[in-house]
Protein backbone atom coordinates (compact mmCIF):
# COMPACT_ATOMS: atom_id res chain seq x y z
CA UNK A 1 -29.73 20.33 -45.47
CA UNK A 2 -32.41 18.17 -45.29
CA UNK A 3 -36.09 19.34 -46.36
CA UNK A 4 -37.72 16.30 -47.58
CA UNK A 5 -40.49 15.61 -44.73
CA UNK A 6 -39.87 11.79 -46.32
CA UNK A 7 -36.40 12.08 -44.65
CA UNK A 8 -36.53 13.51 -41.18
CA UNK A 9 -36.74 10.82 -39.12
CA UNK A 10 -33.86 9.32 -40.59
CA UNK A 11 -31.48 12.45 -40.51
CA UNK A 12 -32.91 13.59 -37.21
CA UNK A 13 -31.74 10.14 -36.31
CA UNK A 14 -28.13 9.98 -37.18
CA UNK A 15 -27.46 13.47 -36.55
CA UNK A 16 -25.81 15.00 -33.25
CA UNK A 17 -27.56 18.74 -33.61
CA UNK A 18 -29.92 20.11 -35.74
CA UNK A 19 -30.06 23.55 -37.11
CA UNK A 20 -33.14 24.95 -38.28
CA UNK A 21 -31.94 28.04 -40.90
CA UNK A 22 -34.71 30.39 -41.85
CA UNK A 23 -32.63 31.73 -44.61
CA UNK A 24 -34.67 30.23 -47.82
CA UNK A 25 -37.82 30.56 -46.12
CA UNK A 26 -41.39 29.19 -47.28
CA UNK A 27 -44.51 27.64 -45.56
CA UNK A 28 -43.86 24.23 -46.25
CA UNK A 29 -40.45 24.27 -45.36
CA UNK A 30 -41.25 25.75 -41.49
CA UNK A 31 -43.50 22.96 -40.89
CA UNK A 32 -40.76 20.84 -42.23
CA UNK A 33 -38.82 22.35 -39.89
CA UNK A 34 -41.08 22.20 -36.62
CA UNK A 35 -40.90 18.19 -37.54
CA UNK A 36 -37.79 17.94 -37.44
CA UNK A 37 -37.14 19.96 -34.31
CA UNK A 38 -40.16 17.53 -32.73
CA UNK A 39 -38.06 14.59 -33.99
CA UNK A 40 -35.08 16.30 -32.49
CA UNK A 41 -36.40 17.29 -29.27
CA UNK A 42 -37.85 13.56 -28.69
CA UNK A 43 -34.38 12.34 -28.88
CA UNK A 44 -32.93 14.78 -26.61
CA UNK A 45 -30.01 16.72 -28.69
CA UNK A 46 -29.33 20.41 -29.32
CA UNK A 47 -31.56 21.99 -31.69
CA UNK A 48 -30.03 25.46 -33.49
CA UNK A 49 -32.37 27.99 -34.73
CA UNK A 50 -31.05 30.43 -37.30
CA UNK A 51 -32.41 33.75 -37.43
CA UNK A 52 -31.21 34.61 -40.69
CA UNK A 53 -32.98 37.43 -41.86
CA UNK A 54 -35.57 38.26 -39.18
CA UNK A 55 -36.39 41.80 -39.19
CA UNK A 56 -36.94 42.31 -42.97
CA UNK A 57 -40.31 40.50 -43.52
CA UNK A 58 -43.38 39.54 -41.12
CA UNK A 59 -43.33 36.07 -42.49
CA UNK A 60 -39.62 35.48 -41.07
CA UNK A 61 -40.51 37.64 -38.09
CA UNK A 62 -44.10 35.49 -37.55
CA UNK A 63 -42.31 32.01 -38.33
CA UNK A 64 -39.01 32.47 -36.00
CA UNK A 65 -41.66 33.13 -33.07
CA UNK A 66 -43.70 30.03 -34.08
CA UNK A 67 -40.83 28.01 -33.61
CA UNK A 68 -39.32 29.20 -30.29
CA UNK A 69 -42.70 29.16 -28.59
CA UNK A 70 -43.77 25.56 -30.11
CA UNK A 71 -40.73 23.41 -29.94
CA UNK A 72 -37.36 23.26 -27.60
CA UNK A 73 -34.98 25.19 -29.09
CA UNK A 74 -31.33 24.92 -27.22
CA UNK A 75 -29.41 27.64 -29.17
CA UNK A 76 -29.81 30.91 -31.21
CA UNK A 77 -28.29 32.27 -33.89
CA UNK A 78 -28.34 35.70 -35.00
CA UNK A 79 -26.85 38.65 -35.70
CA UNK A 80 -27.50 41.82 -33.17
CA UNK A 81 -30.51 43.20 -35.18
CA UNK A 82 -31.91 39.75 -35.82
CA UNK A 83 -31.71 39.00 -31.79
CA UNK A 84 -33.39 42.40 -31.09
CA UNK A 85 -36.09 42.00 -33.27
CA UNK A 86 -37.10 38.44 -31.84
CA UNK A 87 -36.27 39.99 -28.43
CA UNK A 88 -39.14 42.54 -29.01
CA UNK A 89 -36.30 45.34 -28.70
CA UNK A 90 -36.77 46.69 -32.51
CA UNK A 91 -39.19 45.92 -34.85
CA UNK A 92 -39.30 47.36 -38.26
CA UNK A 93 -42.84 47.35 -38.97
């Protein structure tokens, strides 16, 4: 629940996982997130990635790929249609 960039390294740093929900989605916030997962993947515990509603814009779609293919991410979550579209299986555009 943390956003703040200020605040990352210090959550990051007492947490045991960190999940990455693109539910409330904006710019800032995705590159808030890809910090955190760097901060997260440094210290070598599970980073969760939350497909929420991937599949009903190209900005979720677009962002949910940036983050798999730039940072470790250990575990996804998704429904089936959120999992197929990130899987390249459906795509509604």
């Amino acid at each position: 629940m943390a956003h703040a960039p200020e605040e990352i390294s210090e959550i990051t740093g007492i947490a045991d996982s960190v999940v990455l929900n693109i539910g409330t989605l904006t710019v800032d916030f995705v590159e808030s997130m890809k910090m955190a997962a760097k901060a997260t993947n440094i210290r070598k515990t599970p980073v969760i990635l939350d497909f929420c509603g991937v599949g009903a814009s190209k900005l979720r779609n677009n962002k949910a790929s940036e983050l798999i293919e730039q940072k470790r991410i250990d575990i996804i979550k998704g429904n089936s249609s959120e999992i197929a579209v990130v899987a390249g299986k459906r795509c509604p555009y």
